[in-house]
PDB file of N, CA and C in Angstrom:
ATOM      1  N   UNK A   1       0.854  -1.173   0.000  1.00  0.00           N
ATOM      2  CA  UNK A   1       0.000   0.000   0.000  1.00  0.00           C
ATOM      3  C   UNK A   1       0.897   1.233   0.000  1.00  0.00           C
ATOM      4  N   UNK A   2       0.835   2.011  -0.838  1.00  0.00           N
ATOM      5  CA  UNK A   2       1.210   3.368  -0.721  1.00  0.00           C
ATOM      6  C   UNK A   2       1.030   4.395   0.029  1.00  0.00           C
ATOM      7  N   UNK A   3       1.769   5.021   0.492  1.00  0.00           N
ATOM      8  CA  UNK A   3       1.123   6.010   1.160  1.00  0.00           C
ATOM      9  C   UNK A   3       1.198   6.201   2.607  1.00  0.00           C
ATOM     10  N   UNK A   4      -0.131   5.717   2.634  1.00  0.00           N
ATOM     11  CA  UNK A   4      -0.560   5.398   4.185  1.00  0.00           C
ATOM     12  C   UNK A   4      -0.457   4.420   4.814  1.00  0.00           C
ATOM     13  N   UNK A   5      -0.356   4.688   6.492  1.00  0.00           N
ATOM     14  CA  UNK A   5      -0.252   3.663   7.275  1.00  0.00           C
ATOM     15  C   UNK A   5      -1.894   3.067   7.946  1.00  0.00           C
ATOM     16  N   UNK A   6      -1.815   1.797   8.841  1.00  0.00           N
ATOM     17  CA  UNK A   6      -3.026   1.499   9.439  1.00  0.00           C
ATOM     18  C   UNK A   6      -2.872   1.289  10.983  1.00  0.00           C
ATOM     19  N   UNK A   7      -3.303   1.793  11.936  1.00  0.00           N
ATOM     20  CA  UNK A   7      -2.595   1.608  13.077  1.00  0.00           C
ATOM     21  C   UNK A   7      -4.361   1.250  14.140  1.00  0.00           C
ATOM     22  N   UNK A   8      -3.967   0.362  14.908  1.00  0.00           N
ATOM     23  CA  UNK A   8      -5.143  -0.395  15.771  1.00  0.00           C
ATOM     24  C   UNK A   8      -4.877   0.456  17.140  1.00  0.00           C
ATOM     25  N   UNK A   9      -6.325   1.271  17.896  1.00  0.00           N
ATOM     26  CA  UNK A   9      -6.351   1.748  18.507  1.00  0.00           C
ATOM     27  C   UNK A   9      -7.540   1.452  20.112  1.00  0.00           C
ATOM     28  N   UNK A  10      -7.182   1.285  21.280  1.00  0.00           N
ATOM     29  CA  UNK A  10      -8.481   1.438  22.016  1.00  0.00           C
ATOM     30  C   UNK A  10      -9.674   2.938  21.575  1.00  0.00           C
ATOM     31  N   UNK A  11     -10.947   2.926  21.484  1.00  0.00           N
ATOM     32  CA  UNK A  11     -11.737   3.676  21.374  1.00  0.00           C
ATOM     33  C   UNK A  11     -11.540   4.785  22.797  1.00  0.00           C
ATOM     34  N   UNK A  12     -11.292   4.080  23.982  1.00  0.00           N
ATOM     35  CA  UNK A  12     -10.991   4.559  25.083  1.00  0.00           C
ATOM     36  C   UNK A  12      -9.928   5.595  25.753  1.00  0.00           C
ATOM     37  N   UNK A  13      -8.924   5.189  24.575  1.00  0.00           N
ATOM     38  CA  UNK A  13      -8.073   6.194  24.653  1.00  0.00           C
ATOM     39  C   UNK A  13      -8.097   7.512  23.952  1.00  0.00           C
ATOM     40  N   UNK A  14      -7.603   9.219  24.403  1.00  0.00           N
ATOM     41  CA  UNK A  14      -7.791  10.000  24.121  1.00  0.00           C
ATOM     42  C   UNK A  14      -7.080  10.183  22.568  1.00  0.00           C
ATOM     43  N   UNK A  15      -8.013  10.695  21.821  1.00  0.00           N
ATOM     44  CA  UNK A  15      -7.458  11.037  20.787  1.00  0.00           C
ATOM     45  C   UNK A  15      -6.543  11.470  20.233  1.00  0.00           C
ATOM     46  N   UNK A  16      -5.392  11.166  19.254  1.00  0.00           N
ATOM     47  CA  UNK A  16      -3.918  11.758  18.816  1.00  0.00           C
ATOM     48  C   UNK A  16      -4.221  12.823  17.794  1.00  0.00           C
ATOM     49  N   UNK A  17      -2.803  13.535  17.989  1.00  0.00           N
ATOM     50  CA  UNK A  17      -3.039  14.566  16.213  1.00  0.00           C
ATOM     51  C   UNK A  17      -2.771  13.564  15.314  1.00  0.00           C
ATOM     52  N   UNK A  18      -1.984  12.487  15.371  1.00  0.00           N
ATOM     53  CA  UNK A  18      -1.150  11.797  14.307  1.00  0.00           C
ATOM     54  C   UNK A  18      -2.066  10.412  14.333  1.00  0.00           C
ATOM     55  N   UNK A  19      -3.606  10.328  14.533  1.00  0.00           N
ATOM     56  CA  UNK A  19      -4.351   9.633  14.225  1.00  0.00           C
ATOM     57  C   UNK A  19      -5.022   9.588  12.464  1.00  0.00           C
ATOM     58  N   UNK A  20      -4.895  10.637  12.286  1.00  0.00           N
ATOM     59  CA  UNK A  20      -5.202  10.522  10.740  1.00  0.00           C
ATOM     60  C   UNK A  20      -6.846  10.693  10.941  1.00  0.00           C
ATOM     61  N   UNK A  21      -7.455   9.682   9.878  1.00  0.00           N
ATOM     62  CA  UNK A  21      -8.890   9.197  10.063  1.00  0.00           C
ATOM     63  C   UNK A  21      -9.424   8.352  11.087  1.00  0.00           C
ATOM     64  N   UNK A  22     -10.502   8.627  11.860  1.00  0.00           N
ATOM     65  CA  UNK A  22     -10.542   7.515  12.642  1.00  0.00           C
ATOM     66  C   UNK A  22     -12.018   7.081  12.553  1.00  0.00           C
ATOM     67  N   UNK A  23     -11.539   5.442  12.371  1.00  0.00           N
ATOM     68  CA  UNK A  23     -12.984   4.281  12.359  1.00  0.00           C
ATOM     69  C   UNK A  23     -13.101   3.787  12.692  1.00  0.00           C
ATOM     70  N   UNK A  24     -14.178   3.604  13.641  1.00  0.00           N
ATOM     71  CA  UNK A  24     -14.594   2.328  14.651  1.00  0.00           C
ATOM     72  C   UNK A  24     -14.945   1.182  13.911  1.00  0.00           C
ATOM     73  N   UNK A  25     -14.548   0.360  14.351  1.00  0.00           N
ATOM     74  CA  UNK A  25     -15.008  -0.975  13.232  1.00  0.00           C
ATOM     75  C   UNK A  25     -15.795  -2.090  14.365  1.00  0.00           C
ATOM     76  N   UNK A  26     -15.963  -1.962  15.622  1.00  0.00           N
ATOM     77  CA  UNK A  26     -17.361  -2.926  16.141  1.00  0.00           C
ATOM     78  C   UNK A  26     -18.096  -2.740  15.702  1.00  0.00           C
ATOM     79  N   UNK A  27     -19.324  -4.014  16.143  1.00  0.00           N
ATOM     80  CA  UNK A  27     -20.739  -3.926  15.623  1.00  0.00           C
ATOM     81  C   UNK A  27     -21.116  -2.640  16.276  1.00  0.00           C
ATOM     82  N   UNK A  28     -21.043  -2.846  17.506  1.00  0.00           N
ATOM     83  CA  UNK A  28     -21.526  -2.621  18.727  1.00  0.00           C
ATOM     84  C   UNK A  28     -21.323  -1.218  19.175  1.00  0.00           C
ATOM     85  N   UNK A  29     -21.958  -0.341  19.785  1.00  0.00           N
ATOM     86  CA  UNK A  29     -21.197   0.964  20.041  1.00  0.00           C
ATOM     87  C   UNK A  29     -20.371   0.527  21.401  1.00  0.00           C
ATOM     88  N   UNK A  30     -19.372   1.346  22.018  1.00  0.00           N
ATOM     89  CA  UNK A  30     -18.627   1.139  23.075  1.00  0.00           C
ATOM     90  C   UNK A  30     -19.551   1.974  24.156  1.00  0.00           C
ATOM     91  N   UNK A  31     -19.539   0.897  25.107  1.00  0.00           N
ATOM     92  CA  UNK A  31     -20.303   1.360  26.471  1.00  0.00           C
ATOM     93  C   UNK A  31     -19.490   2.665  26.924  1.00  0.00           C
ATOM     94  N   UNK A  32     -20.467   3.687  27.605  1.00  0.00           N
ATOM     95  CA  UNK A  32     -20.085   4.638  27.967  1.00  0.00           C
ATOM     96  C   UNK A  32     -19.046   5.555  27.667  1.00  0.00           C
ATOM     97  N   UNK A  33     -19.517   5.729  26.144  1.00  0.00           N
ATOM     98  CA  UNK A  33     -18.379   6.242  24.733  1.00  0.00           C
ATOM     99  C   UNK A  33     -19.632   7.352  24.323  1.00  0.00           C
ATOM    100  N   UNK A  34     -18.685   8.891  24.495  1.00  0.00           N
ATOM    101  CA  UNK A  34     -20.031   9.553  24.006  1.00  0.00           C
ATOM    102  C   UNK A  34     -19.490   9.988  22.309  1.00  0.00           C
ATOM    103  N   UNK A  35     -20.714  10.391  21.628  1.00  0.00           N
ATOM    104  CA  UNK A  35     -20.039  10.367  20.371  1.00  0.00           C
ATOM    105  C   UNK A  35     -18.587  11.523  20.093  1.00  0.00           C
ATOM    106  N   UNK A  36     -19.168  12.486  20.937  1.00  0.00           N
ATOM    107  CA  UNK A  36     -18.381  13.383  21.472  1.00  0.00           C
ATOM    108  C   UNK A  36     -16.899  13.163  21.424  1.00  0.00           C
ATOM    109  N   UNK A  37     -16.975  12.315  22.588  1.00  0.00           N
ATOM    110  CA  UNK A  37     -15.642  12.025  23.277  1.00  0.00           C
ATOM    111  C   UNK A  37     -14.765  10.887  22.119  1.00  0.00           C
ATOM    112  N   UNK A  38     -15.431  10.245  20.927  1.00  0.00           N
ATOM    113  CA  UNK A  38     -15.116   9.169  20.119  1.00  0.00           C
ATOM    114  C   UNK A  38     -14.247   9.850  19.198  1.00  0.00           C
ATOM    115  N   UNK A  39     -14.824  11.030  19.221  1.00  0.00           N
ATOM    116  CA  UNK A  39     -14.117  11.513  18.179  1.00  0.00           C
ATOM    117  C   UNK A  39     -14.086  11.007  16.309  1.00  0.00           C
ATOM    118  N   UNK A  40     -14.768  10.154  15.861  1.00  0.00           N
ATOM    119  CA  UNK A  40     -15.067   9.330  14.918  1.00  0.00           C
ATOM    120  C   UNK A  40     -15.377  10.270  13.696  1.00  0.00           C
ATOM    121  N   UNK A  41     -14.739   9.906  12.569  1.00  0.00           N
ATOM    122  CA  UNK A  41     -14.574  10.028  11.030  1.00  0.00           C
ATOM    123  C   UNK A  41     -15.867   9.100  10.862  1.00  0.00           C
ATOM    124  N   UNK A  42     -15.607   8.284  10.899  1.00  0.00           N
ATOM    125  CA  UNK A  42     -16.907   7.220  10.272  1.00  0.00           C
ATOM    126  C   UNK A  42     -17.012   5.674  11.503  1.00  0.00           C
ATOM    127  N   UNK A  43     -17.973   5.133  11.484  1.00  0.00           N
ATOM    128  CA  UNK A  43     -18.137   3.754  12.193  1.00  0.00           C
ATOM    129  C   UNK A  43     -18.812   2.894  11.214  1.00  0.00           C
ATOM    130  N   UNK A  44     -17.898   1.643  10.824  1.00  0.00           N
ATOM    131  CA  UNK A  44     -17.486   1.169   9.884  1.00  0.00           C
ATOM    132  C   UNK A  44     -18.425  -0.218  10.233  1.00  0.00           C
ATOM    133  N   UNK A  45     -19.667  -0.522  10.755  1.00  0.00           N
ATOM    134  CA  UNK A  45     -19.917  -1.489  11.198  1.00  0.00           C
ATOM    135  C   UNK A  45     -20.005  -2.699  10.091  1.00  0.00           C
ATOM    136  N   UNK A  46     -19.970  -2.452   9.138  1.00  0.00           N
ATOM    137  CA  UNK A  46     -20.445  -3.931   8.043  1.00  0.00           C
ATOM    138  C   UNK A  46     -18.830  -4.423   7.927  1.00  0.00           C
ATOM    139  N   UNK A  47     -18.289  -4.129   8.132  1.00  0.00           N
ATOM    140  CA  UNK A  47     -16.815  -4.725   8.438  1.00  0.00           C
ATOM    141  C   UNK A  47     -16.739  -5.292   9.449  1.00  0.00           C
ATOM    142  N   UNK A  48     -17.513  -5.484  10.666  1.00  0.00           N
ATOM    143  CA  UNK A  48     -17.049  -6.233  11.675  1.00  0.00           C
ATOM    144  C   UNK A  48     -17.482  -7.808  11.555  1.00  0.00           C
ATOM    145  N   UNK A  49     -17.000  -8.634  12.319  1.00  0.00           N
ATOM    146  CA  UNK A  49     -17.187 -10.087  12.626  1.00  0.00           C
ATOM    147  C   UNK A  49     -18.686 -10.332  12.702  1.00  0.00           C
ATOM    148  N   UNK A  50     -19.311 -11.212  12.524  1.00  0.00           N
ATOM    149  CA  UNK A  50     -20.399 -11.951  12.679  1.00  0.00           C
ATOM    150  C   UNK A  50     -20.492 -11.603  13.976  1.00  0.00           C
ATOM    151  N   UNK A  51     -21.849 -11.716  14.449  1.00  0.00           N
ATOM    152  CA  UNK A  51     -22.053 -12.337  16.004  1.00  0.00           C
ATOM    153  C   UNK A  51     -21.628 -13.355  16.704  1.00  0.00           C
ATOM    154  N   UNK A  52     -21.942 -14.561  15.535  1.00  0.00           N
ATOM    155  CA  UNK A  52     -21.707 -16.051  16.263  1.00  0.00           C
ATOM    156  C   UNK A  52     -19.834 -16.273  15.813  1.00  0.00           C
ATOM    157  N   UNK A  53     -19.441 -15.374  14.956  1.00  0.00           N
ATOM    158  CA  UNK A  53     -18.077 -15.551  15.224  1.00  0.00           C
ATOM    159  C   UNK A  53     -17.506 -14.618  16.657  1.00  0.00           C
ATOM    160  N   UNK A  54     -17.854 -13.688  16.395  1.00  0.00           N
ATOM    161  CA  UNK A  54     -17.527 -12.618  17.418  1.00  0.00           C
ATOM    162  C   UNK A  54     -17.827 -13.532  19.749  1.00  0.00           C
ATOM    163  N   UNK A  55     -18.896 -14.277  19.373  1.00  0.00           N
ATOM    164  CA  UNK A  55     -19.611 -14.877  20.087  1.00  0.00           C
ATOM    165  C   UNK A  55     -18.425 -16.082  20.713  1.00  0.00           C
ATOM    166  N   UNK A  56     -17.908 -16.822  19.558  1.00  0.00           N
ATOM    167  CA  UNK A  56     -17.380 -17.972  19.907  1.00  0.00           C
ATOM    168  C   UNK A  56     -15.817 -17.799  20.162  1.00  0.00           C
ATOM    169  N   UNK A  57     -15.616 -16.411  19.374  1.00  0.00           N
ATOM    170  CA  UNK A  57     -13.842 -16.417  19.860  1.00  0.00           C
ATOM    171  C   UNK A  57     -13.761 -16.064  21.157  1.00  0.00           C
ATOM    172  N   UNK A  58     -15.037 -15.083  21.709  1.00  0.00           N
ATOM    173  CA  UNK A  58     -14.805 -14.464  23.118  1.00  0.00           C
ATOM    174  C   UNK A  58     -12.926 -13.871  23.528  1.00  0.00           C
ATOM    175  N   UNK A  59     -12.544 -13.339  22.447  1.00  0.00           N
ATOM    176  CA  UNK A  59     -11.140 -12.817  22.381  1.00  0.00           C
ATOM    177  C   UNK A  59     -10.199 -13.847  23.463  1.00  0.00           C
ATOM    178  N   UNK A  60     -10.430 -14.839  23.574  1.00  0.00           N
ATOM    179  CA  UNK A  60      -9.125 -16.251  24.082  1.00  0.00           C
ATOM    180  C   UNK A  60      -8.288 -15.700  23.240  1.00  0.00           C
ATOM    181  N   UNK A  61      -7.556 -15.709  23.894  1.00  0.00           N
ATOM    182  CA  UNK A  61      -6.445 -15.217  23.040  1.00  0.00           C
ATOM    183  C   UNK A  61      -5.841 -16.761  22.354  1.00  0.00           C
ATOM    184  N   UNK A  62      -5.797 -18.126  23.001  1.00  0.00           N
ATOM    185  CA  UNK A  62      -5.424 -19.319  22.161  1.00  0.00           C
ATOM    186  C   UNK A  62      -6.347 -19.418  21.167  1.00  0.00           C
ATOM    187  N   UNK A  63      -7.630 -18.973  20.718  1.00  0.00           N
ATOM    188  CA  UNK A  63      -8.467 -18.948  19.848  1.00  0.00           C
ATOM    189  C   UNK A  63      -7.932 -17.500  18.528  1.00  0.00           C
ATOM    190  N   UNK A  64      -6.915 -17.024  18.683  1.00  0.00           N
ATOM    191  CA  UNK A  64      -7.098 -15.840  18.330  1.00  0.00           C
ATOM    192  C   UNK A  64      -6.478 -16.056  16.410  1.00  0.00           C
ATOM    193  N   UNK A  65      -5.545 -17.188  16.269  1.00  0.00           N
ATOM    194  CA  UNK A  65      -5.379 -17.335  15.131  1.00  0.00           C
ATOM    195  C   UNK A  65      -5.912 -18.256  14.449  1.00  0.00           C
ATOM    196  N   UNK A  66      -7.327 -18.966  14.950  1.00  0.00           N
ATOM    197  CA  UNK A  66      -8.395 -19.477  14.192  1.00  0.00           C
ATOM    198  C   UNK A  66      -9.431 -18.388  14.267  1.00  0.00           C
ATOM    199  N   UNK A  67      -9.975 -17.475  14.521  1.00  0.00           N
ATOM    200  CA  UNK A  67     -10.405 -16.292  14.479  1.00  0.00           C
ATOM    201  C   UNK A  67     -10.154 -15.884  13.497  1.00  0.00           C
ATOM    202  N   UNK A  68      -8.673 -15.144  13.069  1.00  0.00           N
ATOM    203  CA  UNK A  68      -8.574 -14.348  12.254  1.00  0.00           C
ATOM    204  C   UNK A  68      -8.893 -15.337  11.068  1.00  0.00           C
ATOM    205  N   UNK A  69      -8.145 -16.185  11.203  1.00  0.00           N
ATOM    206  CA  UNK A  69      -8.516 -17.016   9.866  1.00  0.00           C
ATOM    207  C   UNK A  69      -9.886 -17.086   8.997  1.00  0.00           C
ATOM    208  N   UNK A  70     -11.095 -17.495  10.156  1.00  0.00           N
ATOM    209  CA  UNK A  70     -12.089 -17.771  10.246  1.00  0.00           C
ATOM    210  C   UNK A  70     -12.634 -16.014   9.279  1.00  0.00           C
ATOM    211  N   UNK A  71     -12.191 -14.817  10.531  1.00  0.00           N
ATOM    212  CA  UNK A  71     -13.165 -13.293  10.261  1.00  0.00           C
ATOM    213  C   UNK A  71     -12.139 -12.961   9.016  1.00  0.00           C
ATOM    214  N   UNK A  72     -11.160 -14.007   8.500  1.00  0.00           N
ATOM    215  CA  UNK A  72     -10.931 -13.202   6.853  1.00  0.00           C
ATOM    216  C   UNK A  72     -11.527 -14.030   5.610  1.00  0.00           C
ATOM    217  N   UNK A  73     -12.302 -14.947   6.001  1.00  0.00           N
ATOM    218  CA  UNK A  73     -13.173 -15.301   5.237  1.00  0.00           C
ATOM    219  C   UNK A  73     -14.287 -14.639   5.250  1.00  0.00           C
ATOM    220  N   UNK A  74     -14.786 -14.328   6.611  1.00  0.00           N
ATOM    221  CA  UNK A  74     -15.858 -13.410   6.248  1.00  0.00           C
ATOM    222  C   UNK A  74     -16.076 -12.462   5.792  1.00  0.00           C
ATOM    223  N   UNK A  75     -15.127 -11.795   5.587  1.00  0.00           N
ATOM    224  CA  UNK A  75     -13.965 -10.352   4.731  1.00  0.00           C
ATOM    225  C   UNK A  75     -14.255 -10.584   3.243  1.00  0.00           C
ATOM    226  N   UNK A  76     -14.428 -12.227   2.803  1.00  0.00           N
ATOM    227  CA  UNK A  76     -14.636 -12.178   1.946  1.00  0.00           C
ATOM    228  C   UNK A  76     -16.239 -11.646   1.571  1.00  0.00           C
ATOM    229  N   UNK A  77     -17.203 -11.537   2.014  1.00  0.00           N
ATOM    230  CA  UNK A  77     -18.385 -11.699   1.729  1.00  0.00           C
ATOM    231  C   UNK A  77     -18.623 -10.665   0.971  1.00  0.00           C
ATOM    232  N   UNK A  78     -19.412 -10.062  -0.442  1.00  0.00           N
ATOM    233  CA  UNK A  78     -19.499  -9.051  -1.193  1.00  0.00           C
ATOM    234  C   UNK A  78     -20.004  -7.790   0.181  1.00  0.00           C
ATOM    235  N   UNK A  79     -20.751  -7.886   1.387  1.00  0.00           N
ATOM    236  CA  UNK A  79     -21.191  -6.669   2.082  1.00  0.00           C
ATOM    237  C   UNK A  79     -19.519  -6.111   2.496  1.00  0.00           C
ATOM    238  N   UNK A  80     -18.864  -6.813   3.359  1.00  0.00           N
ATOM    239  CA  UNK A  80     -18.058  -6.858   4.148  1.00  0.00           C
ATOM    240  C   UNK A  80     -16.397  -6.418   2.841  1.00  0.00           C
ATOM    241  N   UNK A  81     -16.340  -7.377   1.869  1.00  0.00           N
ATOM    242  CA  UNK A  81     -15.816  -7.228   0.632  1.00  0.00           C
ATOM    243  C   UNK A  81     -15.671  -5.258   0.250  1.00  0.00           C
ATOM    244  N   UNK A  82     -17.007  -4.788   0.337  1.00  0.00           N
ATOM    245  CA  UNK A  82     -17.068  -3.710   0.207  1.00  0.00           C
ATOM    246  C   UNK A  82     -16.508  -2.548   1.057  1.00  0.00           C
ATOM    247  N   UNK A  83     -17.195  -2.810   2.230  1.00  0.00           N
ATOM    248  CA  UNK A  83     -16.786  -2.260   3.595  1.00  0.00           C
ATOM    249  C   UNK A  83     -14.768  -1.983   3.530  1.00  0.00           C
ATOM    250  N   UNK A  84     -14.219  -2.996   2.986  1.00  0.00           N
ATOM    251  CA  UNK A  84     -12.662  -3.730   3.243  1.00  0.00           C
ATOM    252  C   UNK A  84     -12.006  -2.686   2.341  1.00  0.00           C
ATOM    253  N   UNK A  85     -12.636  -2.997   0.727  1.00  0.00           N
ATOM    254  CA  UNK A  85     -12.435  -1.659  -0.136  1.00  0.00           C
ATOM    255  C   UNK A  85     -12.709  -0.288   0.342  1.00  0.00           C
ATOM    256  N   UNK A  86     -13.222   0.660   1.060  1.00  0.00           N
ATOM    257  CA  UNK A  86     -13.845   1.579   1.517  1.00  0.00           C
ATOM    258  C   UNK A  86     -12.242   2.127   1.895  1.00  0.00           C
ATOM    259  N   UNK A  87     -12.185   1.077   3.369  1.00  0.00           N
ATOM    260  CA  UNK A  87     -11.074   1.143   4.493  1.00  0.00           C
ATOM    261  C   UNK A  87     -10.008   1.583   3.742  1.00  0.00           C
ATOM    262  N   UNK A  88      -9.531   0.304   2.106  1.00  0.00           N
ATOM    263  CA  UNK A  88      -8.189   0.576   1.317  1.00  0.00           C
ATOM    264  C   UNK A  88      -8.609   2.013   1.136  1.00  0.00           C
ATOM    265  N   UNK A  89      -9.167   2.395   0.239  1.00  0.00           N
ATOM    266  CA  UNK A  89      -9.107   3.463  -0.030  1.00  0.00           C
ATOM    267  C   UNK A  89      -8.954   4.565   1.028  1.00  0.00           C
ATOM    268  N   UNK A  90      -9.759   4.806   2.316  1.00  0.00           N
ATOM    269  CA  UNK A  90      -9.413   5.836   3.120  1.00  0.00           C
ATOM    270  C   UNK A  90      -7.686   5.706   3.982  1.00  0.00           C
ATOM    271  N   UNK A  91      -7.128   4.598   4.007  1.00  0.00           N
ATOM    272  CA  UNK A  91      -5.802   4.576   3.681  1.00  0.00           C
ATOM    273  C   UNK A  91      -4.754   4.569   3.248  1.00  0.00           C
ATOM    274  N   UNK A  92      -5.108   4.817   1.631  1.00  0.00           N
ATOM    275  CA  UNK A  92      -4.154   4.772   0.646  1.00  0.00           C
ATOM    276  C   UNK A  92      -3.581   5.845   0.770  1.00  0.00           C
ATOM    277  N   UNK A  93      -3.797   7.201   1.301  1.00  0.00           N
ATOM    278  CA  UNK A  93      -2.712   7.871   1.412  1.00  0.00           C
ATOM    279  C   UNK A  93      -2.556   8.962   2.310  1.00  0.00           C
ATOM    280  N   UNK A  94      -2.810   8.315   3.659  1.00  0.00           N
ATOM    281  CA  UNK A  94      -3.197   9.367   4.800  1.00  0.00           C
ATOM    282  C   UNK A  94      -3.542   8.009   5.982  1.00  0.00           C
ATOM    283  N   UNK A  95      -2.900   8.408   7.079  1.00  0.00           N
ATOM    284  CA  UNK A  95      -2.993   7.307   8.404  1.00  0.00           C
ATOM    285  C   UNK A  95      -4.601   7.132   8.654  1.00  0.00           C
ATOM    286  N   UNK A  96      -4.739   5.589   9.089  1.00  0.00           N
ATOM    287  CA  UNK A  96      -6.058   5.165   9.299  1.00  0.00           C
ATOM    288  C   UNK A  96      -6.131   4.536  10.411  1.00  0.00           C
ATOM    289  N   UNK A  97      -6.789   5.017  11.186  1.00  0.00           N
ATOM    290  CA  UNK A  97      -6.520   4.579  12.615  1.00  0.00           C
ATOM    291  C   UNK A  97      -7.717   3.677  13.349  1.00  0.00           C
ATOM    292  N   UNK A  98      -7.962   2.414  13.039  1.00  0.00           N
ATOM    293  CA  UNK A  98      -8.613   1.326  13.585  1.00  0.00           C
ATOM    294  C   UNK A  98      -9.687   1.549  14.800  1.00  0.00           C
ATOM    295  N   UNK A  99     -10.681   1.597  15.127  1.00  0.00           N
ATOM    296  CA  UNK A  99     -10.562   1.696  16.958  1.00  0.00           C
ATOM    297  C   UNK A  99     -11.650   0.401  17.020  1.00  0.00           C
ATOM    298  N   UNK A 100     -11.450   0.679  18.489  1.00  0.00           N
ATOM    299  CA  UNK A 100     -12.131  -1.212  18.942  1.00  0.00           C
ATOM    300  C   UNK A 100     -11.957  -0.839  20.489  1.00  0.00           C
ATOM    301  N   UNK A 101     -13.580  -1.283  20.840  1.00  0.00           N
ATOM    302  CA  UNK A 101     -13.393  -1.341  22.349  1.00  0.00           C
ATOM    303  C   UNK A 101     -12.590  -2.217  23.296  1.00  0.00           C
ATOM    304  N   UNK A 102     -12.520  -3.471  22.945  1.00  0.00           N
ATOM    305  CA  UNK A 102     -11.778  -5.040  23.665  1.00  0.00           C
ATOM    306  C   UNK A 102     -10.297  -3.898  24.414  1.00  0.00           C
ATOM    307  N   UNK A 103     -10.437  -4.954  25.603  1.00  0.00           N
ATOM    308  CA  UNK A 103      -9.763  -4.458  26.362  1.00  0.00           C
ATOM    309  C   UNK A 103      -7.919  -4.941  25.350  1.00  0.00           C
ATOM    310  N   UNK A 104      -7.597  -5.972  24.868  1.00  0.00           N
ATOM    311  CA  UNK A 104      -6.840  -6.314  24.020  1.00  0.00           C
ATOM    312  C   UNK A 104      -6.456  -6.229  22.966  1.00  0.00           C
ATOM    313  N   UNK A 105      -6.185  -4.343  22.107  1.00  0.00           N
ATOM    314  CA  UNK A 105      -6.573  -4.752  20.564  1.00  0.00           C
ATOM    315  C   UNK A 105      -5.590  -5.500  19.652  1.00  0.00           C
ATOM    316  N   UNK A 106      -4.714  -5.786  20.341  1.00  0.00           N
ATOM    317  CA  UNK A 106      -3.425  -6.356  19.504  1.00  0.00           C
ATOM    318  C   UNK A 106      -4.279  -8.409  18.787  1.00  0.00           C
ATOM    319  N   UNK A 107      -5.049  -8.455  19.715  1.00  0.00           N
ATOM    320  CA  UNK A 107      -6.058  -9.829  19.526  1.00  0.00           C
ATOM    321  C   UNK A 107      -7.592  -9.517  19.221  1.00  0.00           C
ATOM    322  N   UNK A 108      -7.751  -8.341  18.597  1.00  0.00           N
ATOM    323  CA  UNK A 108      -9.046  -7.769  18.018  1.00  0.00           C
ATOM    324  C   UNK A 108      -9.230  -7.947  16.344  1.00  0.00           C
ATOM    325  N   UNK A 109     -10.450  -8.107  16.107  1.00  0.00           N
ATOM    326  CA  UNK A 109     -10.998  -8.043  15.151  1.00  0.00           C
ATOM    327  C   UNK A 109     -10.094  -6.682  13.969  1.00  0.00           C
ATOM    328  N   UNK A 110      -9.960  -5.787  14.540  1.00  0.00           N
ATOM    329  CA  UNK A 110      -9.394  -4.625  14.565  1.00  0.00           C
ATOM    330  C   UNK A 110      -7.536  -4.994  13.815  1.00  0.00           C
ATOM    331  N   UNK A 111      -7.298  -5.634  14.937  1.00  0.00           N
ATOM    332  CA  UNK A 111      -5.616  -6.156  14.373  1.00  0.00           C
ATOM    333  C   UNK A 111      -5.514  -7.057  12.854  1.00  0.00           C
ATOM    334  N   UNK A 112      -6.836  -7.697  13.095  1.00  0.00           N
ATOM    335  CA  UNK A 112      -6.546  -8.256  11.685  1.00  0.00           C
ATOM    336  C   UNK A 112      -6.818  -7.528  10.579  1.00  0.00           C
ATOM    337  N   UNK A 113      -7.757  -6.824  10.397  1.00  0.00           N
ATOM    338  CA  UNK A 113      -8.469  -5.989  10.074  1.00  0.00           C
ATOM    339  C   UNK A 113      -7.113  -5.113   9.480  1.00  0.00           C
ATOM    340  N   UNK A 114      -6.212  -4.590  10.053  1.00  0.00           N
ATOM    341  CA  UNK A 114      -4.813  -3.989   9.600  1.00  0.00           C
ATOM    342  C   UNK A 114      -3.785  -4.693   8.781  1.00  0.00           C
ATOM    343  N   UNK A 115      -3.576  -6.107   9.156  1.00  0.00           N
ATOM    344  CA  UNK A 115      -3.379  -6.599   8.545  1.00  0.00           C
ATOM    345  C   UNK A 115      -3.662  -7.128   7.039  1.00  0.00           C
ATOM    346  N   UNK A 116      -4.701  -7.256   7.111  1.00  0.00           N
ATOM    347  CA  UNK A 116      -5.499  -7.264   5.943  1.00  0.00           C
ATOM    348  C   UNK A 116      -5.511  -6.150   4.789  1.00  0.00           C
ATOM    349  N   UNK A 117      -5.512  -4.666   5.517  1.00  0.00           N
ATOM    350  CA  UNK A 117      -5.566  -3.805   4.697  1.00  0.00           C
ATOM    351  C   UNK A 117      -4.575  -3.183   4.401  1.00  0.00           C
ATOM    352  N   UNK A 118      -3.196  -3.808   5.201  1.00  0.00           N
ATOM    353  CA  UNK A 118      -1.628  -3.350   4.791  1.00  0.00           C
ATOM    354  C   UNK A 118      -0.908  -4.421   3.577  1.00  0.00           C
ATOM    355  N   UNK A 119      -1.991  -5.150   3.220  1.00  0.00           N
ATOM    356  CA  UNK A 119      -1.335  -6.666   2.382  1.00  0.00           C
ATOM    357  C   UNK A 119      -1.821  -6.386   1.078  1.00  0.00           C
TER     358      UNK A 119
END
C-alpha cells in the first residue's frame, strides 16, 4: 500500500493529532463512549465479525489465530468485501486509525483488520 499507514487503537483512549482518520469498526457501540468524546470520522460497522463468530472467539487469546482465519473469510463476503475496499481506499494515502473497544486490541478483530488492509 502506498502512502498510508493502518494503526489499531483502544476507542478509550484520548485522541492523537497523528491519528489521521478515525474508524470504529465494532458492531456494537462502546459502552459509555459519548459520540463526542469518540471523536469518529466514520463507524465502519459492516466490516465487523459476525455475532456467532464474534460470540465464539470471546477474544481467548489461544483462539485468536483461528479467528482471524475464520473473520478473513468473512472479509470475503461481497457486504463486508465492500466495507474492506472503503477502508483501502481511506488509507491509501493518509494514516487510518482502527478503533475497537476489547480491552486487548493487539487480539481484536481490529488487528486483523490492519493486517489485511496493509497486504
Amino acid at each position: 500500500m502506498a502512502g498510508g499507514r493502518v494503526q489499531v487503537r483502544r476507542i478509550y483512549e484520548d485522541p492523537e493529532p497523528g491519528d489521521g482518520t478515525r474508524v470504529l469498526v465494532d458492531r456494537l457501540w462502546p459502552r459509555g463512549m459519548s459520540k463526542a468524546r469518540a471523536a469518529l470520522d466514520e463507524w465502519c460497522k459492516n466490516v465487523a465479525p459476525s455475532d456467532e463468530l464474534r460470540k465464539w472467539y470471546g477474544h481467548d487469546p489461544d483462539r485468536f489465530e483461528e479467528f482471524g482465519r475464520r473473520y478473513r473469510r468473512e472479509l470475503e463476503d461481497p457486504q463486508r468485501a465492500e466495507a474492506v475496499a472503503h477502508l483501502r481506499g481511506l488509507a491509501k494515502d493518509r494514516q487510518l486509525t482502527l478503533l475497537t473497544a476489547t480491552k486487548r486490541p493487539e487480539i481484536s478483530e481490529a488487528a486483523v483488520l490492519a493486517t489485511v488492509l496493509q497486504s
